[in-house]
C-alpha atoms as a PDB file:
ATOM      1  CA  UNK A   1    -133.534  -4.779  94.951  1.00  0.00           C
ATOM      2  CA  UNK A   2    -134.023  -4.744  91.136  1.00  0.00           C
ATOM      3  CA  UNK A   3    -131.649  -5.669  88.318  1.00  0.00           C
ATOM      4  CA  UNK A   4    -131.026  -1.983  87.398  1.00  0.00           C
ATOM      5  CA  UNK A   5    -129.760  -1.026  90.768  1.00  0.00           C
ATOM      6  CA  UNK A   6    -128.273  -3.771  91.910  1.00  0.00           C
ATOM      7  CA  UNK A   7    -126.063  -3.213  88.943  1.00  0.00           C
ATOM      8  CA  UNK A   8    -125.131   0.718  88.953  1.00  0.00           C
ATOM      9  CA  UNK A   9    -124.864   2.673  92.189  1.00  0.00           C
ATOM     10  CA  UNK A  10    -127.273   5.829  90.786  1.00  0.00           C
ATOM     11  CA  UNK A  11    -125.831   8.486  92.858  1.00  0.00           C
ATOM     12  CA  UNK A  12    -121.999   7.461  92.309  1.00  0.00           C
ATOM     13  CA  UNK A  13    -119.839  10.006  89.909  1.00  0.00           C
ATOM     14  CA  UNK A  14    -116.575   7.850  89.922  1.00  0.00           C
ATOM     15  CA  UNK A  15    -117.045   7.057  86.851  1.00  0.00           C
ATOM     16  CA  UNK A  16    -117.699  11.179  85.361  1.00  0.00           C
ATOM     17  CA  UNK A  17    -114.453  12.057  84.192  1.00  0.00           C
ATOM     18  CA  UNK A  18    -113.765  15.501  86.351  1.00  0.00           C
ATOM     19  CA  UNK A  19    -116.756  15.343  88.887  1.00  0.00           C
ATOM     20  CA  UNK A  20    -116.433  14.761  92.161  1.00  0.00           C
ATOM     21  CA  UNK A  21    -119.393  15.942  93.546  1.00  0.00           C
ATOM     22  CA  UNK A  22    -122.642  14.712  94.340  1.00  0.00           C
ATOM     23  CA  UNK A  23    -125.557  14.130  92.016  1.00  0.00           C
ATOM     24  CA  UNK A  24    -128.023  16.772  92.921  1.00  0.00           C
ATOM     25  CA  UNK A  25    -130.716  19.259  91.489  1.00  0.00           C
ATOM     26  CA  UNK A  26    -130.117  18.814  87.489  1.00  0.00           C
ATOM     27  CA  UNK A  27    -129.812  14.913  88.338  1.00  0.00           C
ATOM     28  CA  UNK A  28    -132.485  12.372  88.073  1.00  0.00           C
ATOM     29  CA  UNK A  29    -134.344  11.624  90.827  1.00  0.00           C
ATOM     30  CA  UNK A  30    -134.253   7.255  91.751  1.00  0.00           C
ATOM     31  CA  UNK A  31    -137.598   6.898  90.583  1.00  0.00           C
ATOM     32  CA  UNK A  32    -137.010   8.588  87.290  1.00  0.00           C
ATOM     33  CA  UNK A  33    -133.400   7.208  86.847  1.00  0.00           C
ATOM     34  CA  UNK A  34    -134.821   3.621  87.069  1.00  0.00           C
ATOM     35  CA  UNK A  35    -137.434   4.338  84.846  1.00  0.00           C
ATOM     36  CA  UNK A  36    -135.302   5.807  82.247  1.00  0.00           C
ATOM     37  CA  UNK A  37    -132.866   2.441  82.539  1.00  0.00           C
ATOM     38  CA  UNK A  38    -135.545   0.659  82.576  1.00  0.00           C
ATOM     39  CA  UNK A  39    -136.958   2.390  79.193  1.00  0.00           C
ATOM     40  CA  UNK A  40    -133.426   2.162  77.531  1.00  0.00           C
ATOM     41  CA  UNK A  41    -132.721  -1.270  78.322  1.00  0.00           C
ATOM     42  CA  UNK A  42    -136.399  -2.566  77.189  1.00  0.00           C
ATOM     43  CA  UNK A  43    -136.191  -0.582  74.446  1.00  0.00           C
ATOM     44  CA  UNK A  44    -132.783  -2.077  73.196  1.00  0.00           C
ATOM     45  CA  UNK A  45    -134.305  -5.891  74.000  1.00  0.00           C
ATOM     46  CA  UNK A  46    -137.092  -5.173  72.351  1.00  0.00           C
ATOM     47  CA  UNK A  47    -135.708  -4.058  68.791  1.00  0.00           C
ATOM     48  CA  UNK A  48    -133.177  -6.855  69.348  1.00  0.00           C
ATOM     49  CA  UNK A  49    -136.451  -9.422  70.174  1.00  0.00           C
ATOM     50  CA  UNK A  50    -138.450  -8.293  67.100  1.00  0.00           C
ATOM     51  CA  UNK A  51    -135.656  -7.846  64.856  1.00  0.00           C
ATOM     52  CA  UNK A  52    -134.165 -12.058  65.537  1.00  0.00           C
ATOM     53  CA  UNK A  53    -138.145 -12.765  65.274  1.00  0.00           C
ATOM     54  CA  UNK A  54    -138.803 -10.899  61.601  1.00  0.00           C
ATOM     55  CA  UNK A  55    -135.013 -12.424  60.363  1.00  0.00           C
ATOM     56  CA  UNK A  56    -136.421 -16.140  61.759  1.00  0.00           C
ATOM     57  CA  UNK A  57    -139.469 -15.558  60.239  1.00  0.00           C
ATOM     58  CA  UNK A  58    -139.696 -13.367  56.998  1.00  0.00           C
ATOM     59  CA  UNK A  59    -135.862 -12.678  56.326  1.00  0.00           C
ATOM     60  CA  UNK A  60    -136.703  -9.119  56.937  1.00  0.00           C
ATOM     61  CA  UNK A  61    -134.892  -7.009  59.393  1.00  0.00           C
ATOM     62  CA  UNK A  62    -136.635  -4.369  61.632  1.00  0.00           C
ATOM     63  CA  UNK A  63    -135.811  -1.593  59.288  1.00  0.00           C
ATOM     64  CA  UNK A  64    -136.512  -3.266  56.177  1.00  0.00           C
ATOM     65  CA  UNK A  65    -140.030  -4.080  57.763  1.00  0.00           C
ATOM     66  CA  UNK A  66    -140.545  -0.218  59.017  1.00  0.00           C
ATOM     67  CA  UNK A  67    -140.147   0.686  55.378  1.00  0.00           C
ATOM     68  CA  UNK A  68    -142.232  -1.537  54.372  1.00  0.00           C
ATOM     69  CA  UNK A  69    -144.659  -0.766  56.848  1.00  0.00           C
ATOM     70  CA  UNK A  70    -144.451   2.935  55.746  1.00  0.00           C
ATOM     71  CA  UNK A  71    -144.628   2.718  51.572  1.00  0.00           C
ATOM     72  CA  UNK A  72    -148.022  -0.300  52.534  1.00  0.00           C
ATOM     73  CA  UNK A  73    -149.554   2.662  54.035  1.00  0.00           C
ATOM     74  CA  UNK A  74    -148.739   5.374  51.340  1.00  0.00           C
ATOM     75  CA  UNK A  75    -150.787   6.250  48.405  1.00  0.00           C
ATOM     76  CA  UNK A  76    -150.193   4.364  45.428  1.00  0.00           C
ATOM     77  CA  UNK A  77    -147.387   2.480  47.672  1.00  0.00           C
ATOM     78  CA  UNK A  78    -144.605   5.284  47.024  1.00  0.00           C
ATOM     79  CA  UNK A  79    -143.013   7.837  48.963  1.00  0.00           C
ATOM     80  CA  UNK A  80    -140.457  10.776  48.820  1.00  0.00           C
ATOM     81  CA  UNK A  81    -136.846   9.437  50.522  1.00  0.00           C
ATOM     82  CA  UNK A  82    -137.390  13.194  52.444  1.00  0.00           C
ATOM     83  CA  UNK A  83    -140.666  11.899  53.108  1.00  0.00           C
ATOM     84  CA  UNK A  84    -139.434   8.179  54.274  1.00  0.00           C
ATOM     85  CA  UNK A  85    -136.605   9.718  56.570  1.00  0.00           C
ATOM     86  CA  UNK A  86    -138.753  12.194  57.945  1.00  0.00           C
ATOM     87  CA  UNK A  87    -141.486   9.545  58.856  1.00  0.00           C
ATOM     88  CA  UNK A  88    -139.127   7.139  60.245  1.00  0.00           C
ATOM     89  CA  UNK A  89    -136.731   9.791  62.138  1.00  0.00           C
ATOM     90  CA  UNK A  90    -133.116   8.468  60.358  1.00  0.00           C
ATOM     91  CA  UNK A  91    -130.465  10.163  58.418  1.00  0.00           C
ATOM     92  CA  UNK A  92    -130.198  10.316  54.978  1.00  0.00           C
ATOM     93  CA  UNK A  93    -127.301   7.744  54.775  1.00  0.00           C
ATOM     94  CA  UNK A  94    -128.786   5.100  56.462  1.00  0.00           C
ATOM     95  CA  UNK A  95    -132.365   5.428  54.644  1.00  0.00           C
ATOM     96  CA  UNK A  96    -130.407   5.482  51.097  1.00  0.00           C
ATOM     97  CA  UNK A  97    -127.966   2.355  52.001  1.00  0.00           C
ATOM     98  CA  UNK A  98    -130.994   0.510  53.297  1.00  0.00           C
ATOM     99  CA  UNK A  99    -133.380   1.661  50.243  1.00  0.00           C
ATOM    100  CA  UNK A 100    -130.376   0.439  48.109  1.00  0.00           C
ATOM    101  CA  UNK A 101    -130.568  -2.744  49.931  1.00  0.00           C
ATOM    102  CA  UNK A 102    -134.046  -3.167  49.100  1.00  0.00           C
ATOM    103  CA  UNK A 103    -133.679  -2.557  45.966  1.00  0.00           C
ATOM    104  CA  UNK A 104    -131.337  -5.314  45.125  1.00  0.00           C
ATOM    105  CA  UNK A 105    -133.912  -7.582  47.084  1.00  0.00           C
ATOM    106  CA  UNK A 106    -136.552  -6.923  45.193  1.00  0.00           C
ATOM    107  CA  UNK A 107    -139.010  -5.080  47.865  1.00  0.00           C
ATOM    108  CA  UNK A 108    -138.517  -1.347  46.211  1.00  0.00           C
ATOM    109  CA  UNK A 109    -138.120   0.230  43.401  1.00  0.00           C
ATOM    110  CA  UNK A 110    -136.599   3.742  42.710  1.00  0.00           C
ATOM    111  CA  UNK A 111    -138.260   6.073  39.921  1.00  0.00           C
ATOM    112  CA  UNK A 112    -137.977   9.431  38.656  1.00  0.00           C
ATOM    113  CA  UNK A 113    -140.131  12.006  40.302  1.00  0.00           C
ATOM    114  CA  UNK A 114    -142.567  13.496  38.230  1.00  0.00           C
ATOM    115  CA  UNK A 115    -142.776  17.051  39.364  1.00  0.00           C
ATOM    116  CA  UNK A 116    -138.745  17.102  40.152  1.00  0.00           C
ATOM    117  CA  UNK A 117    -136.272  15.659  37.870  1.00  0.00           C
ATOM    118  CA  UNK A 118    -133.681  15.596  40.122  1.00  0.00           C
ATOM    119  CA  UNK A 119    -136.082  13.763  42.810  1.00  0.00           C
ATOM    120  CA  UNK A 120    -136.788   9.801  43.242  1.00  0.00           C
ATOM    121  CA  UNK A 121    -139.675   8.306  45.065  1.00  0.00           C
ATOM    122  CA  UNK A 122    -139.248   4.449  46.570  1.00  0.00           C
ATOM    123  CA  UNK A 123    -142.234   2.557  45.308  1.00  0.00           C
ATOM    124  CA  UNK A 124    -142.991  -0.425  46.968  1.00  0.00           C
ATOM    125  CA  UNK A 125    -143.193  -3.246  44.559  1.00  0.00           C
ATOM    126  CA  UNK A 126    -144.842  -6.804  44.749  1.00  0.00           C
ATOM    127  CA  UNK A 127    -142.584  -8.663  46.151  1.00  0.00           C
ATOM    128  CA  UNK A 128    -142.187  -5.978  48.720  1.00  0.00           C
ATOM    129  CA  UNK A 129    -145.902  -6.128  49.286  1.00  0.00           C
ATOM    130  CA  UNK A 130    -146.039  -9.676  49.514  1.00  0.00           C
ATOM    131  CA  UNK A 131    -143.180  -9.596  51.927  1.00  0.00           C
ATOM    132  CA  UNK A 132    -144.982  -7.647  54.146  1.00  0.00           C
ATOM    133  CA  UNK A 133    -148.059  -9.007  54.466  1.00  0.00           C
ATOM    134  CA  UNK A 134    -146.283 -12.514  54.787  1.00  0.00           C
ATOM    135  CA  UNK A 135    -143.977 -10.790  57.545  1.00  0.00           C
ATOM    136  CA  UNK A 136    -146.953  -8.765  59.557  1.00  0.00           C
ATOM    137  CA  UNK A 137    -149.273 -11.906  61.478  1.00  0.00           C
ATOM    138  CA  UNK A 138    -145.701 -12.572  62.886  1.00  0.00           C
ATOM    139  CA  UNK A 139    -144.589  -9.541  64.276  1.00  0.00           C
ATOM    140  CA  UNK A 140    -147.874  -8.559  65.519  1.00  0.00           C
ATOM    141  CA  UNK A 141    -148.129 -11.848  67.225  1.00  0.00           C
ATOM    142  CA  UNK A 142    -144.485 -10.954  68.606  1.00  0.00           C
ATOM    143  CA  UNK A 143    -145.618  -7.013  69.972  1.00  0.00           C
ATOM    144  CA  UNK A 144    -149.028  -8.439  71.309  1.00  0.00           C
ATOM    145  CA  UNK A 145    -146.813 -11.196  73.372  1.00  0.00           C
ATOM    146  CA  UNK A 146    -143.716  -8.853  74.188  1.00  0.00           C
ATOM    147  CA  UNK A 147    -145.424  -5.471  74.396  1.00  0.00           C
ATOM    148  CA  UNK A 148    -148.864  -6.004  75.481  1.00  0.00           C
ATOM    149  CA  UNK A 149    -148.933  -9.375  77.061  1.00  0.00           C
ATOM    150  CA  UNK A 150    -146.973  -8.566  80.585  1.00  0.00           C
ATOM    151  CA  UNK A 151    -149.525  -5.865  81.262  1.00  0.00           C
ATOM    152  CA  UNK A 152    -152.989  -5.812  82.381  1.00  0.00           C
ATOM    153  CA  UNK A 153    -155.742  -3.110  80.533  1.00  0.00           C
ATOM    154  CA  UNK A 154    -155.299  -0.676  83.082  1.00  0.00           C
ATOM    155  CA  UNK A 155    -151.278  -0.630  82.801  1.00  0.00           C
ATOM    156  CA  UNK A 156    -151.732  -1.085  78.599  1.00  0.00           C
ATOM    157  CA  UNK A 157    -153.935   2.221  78.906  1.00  0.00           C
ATOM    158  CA  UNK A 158    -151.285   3.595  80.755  1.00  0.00           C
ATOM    159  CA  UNK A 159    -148.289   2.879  78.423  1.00  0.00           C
ATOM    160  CA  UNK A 160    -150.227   4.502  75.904  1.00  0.00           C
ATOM    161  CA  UNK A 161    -151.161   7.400  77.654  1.00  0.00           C
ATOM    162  CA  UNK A 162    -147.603   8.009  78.483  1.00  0.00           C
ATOM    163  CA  UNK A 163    -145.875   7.273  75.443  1.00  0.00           C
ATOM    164  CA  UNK A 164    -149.051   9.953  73.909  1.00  0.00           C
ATOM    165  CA  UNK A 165    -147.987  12.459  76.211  1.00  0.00           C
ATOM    166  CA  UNK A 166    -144.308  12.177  75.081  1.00  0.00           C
ATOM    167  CA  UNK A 167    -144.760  12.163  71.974  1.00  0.00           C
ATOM    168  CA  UNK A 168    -146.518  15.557  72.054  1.00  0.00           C
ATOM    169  CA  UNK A 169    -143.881  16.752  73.826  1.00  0.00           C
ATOM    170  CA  UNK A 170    -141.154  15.563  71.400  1.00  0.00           C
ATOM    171  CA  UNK A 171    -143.355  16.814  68.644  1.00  0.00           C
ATOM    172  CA  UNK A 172    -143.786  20.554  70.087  1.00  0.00           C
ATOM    173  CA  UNK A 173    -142.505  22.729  67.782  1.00  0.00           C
ATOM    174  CA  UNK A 174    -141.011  25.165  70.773  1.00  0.00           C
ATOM    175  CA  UNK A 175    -139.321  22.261  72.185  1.00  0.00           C
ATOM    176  CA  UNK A 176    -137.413  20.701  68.679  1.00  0.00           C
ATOM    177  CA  UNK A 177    -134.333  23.050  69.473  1.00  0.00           C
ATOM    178  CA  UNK A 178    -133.833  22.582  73.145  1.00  0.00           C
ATOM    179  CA  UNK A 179    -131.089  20.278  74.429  1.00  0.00           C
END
């Protein structure tokens, strides 16, 4: 028996305030319900993993290094903070705390937008550069090891393909208002 459901009994509703019946039709199956544990709980290891790994060896945390990550790969190294959150999937108040953040370290800079007065754009300066390109043999070493390194080509291929199929779905414009 594995971890996961040695831990939780899948198909017991004690615990669903109001329920008493049993877990049928709209339910996960065992198969998917394991996988989906399995997804959360790797998921949540992994960000913690990669986030103690970039602190230990850049001073960077996880966000701070997906910002990074995404005004290195902009033009001119500067982006919209629409543009930033959009990319990176967080609200407003979290990209504008951490951006302020940033600033005070050194690894952004805010300017006036040129075609909108009332607009900034983050520009990534030097020392943001330099962090990340001192940060990035690290945590590439770190997803190579933790990501890639338990699983064979065939089962690599298959992550991909999976997570590629997902992502379309997520990305489906019919499917952004469903619940």
């Amino acid at each position: 028996m594995d971890d996961v459901s040695s831990i939780w009994n899948m198909h017991d509703t004690s615990f669903i305030p109001g329920y008493g019946g049993v877990m049928v039709g709209q339910w996960l199956t065992a198969d998917e319900q394991r996988a989906w544990r399995a997804y959360l709980r790797a998921g949540a290891l992994l960000r913690a993993r990669l986030n103690r790994q970039l602190q230990a060896d850049s001073g960077l945390s996880l966000p701070e290094y997906e910002v990074l990550v995404q005004l290195s790969e902009a033009p001119g190294g500067r982006l919209r903070p629409f543009q930033l959150g959009a990319a990176l999937h967080w609200e407003q108040s979290r990209l504008s705390h951490l951006l302020s953040r940033m600033t005070r370290r050194g690894f952004v800079a805010k300017r006036e937008c040129a075609g909108d007065a009332r607009g900034a754009v983050a520009v990534l300066t030097a020392a943001g550069r330099a962090a990340i390109e001192s940060a990035a043999p690290g945590h590439v070493a770190a997803v190579r090891r933790l990501v890639f390194g338990p699983l064979d080509s065939a089962r690599a291929a298959a992550f991909g393909q999976a997570f590629e199929a997902i992502l379309a779905a997520l990305e489906d414009p019919g499917e952004q208002g469903k619940q």
